[in-house]
PDB file of N, CA and C in Angstrom:
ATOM      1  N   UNK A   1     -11.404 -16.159 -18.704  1.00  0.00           N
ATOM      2  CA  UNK A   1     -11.614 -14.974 -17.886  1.00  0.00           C
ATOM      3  C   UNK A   1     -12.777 -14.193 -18.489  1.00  0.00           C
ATOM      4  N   UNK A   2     -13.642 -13.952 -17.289  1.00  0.00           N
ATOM      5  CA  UNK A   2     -14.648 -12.900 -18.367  1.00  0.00           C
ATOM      6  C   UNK A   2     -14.521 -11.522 -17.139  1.00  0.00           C
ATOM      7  N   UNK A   3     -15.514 -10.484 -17.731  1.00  0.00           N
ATOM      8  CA  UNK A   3     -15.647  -9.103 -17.235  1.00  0.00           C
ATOM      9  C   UNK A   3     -15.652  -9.531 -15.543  1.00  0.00           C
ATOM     10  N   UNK A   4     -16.285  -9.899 -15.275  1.00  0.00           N
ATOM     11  CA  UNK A   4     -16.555 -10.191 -13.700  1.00  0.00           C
ATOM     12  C   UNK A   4     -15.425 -10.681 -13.165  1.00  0.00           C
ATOM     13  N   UNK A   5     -14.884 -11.796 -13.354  1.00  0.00           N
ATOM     14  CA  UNK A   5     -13.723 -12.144 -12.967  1.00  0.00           C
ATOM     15  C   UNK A   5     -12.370 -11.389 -12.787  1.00  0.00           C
ATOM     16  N   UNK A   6     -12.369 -10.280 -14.020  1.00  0.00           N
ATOM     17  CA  UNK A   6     -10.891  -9.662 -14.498  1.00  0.00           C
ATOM     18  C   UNK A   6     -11.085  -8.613 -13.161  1.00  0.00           C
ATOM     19  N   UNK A   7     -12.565  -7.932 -12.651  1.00  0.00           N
ATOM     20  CA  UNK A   7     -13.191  -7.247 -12.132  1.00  0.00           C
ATOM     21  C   UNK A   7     -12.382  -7.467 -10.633  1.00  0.00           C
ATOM     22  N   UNK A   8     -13.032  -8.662 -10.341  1.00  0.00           N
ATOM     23  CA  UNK A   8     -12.832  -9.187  -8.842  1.00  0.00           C
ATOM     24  C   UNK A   8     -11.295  -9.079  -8.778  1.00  0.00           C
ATOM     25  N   UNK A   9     -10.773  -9.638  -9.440  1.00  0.00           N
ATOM     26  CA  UNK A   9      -9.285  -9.919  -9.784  1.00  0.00           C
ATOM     27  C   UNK A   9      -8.327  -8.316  -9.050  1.00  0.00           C
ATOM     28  N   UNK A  10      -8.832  -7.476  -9.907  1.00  0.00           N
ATOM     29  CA  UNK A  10      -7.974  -5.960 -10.199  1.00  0.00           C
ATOM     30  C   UNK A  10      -8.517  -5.579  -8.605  1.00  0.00           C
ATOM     31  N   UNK A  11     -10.028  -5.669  -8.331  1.00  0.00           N
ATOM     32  CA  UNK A  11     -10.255  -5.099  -7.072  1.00  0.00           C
ATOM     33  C   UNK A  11      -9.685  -6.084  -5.269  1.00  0.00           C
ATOM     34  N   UNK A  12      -9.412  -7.331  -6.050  1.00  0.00           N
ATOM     35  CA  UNK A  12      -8.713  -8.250  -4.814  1.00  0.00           C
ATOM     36  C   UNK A  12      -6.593  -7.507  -4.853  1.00  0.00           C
ATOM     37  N   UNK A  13      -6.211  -7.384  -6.265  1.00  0.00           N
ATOM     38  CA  UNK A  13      -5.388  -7.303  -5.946  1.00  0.00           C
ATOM     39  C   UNK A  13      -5.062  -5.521  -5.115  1.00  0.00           C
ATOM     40  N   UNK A  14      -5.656  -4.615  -6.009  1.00  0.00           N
ATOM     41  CA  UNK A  14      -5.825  -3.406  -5.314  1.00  0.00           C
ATOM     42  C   UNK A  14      -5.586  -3.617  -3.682  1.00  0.00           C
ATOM     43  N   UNK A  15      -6.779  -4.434  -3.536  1.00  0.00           N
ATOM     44  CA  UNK A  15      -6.817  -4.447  -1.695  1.00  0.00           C
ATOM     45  C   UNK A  15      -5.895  -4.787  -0.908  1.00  0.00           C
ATOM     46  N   UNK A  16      -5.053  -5.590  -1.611  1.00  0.00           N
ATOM     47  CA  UNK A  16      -4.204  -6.907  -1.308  1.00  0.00           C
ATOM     48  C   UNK A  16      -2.803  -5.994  -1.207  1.00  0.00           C
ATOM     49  N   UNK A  17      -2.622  -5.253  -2.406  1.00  0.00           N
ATOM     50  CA  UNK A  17      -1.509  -4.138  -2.770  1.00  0.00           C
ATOM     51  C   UNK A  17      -1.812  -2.675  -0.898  1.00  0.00           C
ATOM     52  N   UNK A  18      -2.714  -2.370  -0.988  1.00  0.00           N
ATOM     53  CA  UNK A  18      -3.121  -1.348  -0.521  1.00  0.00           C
ATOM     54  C   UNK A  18      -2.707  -1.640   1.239  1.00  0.00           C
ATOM     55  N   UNK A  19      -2.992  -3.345   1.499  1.00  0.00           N
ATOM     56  CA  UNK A  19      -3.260  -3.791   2.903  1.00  0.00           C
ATOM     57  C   UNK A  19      -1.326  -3.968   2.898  1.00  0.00           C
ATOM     58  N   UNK A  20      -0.455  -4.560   1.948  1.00  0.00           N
ATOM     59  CA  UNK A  20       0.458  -4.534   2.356  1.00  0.00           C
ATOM     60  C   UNK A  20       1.563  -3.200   2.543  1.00  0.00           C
ATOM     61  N   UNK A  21       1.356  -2.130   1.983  1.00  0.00           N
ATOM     62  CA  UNK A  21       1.363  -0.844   2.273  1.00  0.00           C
ATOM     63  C   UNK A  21       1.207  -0.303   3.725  1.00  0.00           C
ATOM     64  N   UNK A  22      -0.087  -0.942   3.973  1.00  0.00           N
ATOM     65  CA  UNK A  22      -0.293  -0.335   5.194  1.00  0.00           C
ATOM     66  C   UNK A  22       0.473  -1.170   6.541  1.00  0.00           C
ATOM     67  N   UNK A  23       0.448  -2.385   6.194  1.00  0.00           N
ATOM     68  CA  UNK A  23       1.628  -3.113   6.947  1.00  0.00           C
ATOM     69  C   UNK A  23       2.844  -2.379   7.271  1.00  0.00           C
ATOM     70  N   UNK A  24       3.498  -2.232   5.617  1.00  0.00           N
ATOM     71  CA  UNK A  24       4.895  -1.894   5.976  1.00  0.00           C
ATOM     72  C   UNK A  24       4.820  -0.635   6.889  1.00  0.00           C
ATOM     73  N   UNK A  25       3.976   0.324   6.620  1.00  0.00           N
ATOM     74  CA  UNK A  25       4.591   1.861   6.773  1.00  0.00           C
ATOM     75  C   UNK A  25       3.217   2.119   7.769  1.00  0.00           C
ATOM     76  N   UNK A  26       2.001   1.274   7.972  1.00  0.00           N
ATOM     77  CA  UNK A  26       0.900   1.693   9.082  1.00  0.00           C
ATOM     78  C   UNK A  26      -0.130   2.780   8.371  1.00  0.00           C
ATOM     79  N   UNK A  27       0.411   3.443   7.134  1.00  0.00           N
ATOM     80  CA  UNK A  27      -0.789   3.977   6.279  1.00  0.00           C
ATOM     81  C   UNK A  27      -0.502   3.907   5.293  1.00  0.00           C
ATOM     82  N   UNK A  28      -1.360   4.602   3.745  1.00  0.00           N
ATOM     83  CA  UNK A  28      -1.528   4.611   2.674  1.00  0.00           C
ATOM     84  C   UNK A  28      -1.207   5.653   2.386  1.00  0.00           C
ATOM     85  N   UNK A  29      -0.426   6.358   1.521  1.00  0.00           N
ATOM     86  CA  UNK A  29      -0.300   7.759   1.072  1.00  0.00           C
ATOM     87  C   UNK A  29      -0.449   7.301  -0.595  1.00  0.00           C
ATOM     88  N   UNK A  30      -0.941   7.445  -1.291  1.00  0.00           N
ATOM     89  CA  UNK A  30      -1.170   7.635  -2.516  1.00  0.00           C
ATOM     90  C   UNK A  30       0.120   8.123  -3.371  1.00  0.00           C
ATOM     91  N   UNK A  31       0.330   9.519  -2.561  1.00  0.00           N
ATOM     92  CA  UNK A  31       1.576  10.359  -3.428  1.00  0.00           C
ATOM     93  C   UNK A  31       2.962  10.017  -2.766  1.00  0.00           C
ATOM     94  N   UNK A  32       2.920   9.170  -2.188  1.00  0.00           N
ATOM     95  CA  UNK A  32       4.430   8.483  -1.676  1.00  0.00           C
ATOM     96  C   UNK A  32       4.941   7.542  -2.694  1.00  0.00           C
ATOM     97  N   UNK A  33       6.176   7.989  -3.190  1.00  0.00           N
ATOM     98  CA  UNK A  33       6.874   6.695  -4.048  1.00  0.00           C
ATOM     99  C   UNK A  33       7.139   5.738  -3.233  1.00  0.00           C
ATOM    100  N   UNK A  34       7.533   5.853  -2.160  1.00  0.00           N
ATOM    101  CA  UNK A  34       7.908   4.284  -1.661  1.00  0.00           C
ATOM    102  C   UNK A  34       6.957   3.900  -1.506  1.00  0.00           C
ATOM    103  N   UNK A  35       5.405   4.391  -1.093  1.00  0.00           N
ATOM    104  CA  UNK A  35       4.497   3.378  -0.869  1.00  0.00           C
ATOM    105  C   UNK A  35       3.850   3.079  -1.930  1.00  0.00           C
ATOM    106  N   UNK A  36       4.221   3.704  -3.092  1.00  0.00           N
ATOM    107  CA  UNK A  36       3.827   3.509  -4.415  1.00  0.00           C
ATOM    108  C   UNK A  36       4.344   2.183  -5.095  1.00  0.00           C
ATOM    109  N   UNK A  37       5.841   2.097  -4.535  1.00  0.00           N
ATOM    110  CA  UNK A  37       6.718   1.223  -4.920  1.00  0.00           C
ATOM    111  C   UNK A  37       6.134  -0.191  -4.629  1.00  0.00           C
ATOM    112  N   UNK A  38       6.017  -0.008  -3.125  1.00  0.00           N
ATOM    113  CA  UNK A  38       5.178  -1.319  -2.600  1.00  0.00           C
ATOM    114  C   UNK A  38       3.852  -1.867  -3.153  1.00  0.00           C
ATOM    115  N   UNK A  39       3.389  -0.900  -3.146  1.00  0.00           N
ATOM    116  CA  UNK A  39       1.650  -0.999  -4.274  1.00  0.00           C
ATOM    117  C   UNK A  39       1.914  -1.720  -5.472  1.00  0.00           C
ATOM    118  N   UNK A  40       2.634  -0.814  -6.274  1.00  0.00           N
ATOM    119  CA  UNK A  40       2.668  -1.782  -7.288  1.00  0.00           C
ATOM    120  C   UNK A  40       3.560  -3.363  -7.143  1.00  0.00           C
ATOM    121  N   UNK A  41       4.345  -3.392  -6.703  1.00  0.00           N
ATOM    122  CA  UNK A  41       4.972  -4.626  -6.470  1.00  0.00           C
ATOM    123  C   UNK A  41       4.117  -5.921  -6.423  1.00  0.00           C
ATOM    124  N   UNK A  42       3.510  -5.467  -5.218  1.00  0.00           N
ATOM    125  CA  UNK A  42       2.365  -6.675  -4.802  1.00  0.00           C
ATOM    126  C   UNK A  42       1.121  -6.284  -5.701  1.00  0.00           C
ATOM    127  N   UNK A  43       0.634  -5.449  -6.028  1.00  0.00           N
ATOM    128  CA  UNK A  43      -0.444  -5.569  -7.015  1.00  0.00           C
ATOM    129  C   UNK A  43       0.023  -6.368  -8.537  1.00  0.00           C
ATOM    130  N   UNK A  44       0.827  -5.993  -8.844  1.00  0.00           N
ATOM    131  CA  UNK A  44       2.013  -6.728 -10.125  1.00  0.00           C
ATOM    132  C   UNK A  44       1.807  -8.449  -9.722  1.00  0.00           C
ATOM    133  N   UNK A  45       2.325  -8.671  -8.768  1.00  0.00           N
ATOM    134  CA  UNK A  45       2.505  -9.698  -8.197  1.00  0.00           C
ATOM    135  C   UNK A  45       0.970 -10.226  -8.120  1.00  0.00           C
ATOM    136  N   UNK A  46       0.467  -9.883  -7.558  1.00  0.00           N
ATOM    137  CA  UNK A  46      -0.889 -10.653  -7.625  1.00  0.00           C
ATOM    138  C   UNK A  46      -1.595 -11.505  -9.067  1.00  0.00           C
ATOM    139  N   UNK A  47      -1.449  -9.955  -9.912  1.00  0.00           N
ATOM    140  CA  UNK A  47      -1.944 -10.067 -10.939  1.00  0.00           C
ATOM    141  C   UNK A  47      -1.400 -11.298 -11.698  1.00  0.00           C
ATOM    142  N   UNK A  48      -0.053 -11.327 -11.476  1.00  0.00           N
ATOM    143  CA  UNK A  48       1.005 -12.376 -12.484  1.00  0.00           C
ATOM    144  C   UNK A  48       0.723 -13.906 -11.858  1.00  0.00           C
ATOM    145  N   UNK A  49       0.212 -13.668 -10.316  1.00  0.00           N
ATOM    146  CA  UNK A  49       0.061 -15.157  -9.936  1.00  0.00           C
ATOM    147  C   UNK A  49      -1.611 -15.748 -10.662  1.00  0.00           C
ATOM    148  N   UNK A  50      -2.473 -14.518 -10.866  1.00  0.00           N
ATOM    149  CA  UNK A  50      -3.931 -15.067 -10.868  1.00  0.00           C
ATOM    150  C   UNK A  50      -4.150 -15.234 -12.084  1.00  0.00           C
ATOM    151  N   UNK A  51      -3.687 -14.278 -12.810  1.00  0.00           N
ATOM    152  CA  UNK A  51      -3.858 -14.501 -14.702  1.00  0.00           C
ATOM    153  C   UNK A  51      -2.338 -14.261 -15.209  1.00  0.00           C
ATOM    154  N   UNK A  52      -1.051 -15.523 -15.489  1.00  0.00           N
ATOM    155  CA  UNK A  52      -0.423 -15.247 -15.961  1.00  0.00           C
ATOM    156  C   UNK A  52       0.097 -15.362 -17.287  1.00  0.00           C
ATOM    157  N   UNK A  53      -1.264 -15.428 -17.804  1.00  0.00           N
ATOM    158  CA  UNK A  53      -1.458 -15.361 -19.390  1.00  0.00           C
ATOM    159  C   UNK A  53      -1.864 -14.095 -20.191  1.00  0.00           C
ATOM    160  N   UNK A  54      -2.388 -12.801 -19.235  1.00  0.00           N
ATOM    161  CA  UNK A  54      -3.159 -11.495 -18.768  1.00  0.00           C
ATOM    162  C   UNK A  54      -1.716 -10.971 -19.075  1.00  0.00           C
ATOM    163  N   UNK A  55      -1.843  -9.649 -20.086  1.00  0.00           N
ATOM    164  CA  UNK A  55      -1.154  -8.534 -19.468  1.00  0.00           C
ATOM    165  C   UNK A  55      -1.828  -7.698 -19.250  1.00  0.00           C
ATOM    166  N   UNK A  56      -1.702  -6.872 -18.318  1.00  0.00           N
ATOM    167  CA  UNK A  56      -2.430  -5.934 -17.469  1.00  0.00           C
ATOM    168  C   UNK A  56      -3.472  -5.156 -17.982  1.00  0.00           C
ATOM    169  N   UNK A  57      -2.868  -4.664 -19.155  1.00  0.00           N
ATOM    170  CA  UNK A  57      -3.551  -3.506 -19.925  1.00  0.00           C
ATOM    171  C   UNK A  57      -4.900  -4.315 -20.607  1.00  0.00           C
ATOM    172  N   UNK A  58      -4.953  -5.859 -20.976  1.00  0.00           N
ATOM    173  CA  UNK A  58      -5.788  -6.031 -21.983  1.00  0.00           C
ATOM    174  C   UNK A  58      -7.027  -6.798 -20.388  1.00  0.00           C
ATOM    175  N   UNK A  59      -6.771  -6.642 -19.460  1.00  0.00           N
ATOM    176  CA  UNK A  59      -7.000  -7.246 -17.982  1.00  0.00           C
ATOM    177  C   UNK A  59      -8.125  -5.998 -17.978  1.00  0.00           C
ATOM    178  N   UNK A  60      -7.412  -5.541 -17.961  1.00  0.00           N
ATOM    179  CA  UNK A  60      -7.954  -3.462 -17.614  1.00  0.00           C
ATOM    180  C   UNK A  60      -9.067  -3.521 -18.331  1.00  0.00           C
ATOM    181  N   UNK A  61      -9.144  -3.725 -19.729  1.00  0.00           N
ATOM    182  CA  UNK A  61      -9.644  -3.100 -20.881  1.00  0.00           C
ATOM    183  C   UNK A  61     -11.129  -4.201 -20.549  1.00  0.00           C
ATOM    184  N   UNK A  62     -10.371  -5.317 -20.267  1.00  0.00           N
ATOM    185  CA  UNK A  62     -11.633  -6.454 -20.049  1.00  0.00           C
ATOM    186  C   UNK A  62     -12.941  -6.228 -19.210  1.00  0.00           C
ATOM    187  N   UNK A  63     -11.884  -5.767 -17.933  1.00  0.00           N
ATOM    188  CA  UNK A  63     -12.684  -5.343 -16.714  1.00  0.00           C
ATOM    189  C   UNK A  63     -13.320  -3.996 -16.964  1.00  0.00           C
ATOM    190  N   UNK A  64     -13.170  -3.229 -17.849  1.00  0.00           N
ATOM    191  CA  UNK A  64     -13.783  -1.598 -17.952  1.00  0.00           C
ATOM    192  C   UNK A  64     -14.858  -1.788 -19.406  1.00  0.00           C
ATOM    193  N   UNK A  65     -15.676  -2.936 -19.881  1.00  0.00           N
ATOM    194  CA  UNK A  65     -15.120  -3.114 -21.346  1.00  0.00           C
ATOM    195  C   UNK A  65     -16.913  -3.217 -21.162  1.00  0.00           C
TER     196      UNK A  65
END
């Protein structure tokens, strides 16, 4: 994994997290726990399917680094 990759990664799952949000409930509220709930779920989820050797934080650090 390098910077670019961890990059694409965090910003595919973001989208990916964000689009199924808007599925369930038809928008995005940021300050909603349940749609918070959902966000992270599938962003979690993404992450664990694409790098599941990655924990998040050192993912983060890669991509900001």
């Amino acid at each position: 994994m390098n910077k670019i990759k961890a990059q694409t990664l965090l910003e595919s799952a973001d989208a990916l997290a964000v689009a199924d949000v808007v599925v369930q409930y038809g928008h995005y509220d940021a300050d909603s726990k349940a749609h918070g709930a959902v966000y992270m779920r599938t962003f979690i989820h993404k992450i664990a399917q694409e790098a599941p050797d990655w924990k998040l934080g050192d993912l983060m650090a890669l991509a900001h680094s």
